[in-house]
C-alpha atoms as a PDB file:
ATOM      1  CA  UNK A   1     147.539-110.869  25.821  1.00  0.00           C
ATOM      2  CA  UNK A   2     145.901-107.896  27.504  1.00  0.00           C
ATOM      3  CA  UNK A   3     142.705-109.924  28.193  1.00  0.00           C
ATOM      4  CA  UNK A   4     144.620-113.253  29.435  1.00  0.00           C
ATOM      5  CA  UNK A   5     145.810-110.747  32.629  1.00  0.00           C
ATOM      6  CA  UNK A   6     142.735-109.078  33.293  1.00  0.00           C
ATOM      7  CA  UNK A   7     141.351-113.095  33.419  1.00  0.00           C
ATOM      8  CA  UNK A   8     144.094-114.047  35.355  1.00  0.00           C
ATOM      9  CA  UNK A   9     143.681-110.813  37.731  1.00  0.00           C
ATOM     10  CA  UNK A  10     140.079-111.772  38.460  1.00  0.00           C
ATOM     11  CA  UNK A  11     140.571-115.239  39.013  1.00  0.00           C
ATOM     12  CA  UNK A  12     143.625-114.325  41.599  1.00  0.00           C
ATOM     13  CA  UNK A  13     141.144-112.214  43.408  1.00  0.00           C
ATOM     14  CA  UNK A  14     138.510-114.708  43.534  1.00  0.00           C
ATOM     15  CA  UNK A  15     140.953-116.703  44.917  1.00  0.00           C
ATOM     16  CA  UNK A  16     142.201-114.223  47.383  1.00  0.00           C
ATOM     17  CA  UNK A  17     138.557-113.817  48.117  1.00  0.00           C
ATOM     18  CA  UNK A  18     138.323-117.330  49.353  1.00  0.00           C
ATOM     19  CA  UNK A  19     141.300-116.986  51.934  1.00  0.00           C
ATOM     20  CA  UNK A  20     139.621-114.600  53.779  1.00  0.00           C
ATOM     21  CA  UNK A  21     141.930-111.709  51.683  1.00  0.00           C
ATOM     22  CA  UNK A  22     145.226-113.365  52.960  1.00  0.00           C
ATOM     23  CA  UNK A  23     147.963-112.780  50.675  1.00  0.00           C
ATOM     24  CA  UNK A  24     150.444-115.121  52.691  1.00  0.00           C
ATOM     25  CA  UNK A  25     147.913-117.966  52.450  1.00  0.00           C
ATOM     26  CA  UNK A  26     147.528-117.757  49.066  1.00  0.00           C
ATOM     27  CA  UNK A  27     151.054-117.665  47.735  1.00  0.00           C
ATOM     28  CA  UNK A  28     151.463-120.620  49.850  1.00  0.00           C
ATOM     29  CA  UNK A  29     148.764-122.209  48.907  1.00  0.00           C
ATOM     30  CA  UNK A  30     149.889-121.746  45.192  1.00  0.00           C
ATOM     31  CA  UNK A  31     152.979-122.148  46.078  1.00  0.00           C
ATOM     32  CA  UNK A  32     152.114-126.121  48.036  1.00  0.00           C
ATOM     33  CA  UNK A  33     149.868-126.844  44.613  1.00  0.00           C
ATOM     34  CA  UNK A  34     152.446-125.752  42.563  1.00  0.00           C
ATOM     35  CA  UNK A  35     155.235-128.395  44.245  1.00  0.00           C
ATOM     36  CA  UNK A  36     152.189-130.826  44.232  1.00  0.00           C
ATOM     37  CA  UNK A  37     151.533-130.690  40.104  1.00  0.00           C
ATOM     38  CA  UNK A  38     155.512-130.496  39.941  1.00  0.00           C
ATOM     39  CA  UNK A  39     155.209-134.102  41.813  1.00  0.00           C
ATOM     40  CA  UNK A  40     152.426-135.446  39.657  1.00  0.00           C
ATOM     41  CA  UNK A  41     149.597-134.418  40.984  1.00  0.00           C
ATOM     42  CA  UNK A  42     146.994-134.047  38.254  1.00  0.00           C
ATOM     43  CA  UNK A  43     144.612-130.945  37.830  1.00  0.00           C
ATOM     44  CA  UNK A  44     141.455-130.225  39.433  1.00  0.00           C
ATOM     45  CA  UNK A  45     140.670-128.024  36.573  1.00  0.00           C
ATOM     46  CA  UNK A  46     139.883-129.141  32.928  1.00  0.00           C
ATOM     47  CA  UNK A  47     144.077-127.619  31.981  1.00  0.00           C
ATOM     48  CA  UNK A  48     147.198-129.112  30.353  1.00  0.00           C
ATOM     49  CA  UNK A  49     149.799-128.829  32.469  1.00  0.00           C
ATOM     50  CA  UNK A  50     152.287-128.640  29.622  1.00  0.00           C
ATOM     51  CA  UNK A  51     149.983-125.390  27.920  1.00  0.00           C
ATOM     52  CA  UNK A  52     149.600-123.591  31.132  1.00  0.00           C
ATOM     53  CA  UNK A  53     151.614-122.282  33.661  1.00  0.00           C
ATOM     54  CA  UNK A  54     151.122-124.107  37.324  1.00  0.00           C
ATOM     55  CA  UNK A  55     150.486-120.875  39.135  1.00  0.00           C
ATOM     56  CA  UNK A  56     147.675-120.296  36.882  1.00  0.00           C
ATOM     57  CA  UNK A  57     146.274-124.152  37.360  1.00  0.00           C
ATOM     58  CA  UNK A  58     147.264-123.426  41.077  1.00  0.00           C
ATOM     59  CA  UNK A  59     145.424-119.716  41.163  1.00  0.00           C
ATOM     60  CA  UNK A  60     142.131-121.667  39.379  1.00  0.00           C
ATOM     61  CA  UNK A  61     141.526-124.546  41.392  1.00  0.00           C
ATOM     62  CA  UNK A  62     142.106-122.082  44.283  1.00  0.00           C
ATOM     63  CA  UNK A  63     139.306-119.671  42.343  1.00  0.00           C
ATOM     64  CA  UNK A  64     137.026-122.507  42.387  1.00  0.00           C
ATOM     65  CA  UNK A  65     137.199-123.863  45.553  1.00  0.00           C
ATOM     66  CA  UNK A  66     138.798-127.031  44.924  1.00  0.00           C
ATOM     67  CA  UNK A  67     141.593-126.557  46.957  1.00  0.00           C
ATOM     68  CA  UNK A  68     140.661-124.679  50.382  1.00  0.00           C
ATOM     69  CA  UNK A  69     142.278-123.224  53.573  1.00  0.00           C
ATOM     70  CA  UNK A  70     141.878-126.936  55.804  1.00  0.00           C
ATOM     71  CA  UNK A  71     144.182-128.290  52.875  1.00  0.00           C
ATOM     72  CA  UNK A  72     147.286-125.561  53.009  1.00  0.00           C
ATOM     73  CA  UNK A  73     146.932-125.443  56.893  1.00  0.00           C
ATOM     74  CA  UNK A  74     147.099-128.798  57.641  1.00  0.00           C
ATOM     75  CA  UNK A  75     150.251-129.403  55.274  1.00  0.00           C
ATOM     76  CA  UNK A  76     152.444-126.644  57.085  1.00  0.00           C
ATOM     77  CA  UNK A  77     151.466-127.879  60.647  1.00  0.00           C
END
């Protein structure tokens, strides 16, 4: 268990790292990806959605650049 937060802790500052250190962006951005897989949105990442939390999925795709800051910007203008 101790090792799945460490993984998660490095991938949510990878992902922090890619919004410019922005801690409002990113929980939004989760937060939009989140309500997206919730709609039926499918994965960018190779992860059941029924084995793994959403923020996780949300916080990886984030990590790996396939969601970026043009996408959560332009949805809350």
């Amino acid at each position: 268990m101790i090792k799945e937060l460490e993984r998660i802790e490095v991938i949510s500052a990878r992902a922090l790292a890619r919004l410019d250190d922005d801690r409002y962006l990113l929980s939004a951005a989760v937060f939009q990806r989140i309500d997206e897989l919730t709609r039926g949105a499918k994965p960018l990442v190779d992860m059941d959605i029924k084995k793994h939390k959403l923020a996780d999925i949300a916080l990886l795709e984030i990590a790996n650049g396939y969601i970026g800051i043009d996408s959560v910007q332009e949805k809350s203008s």
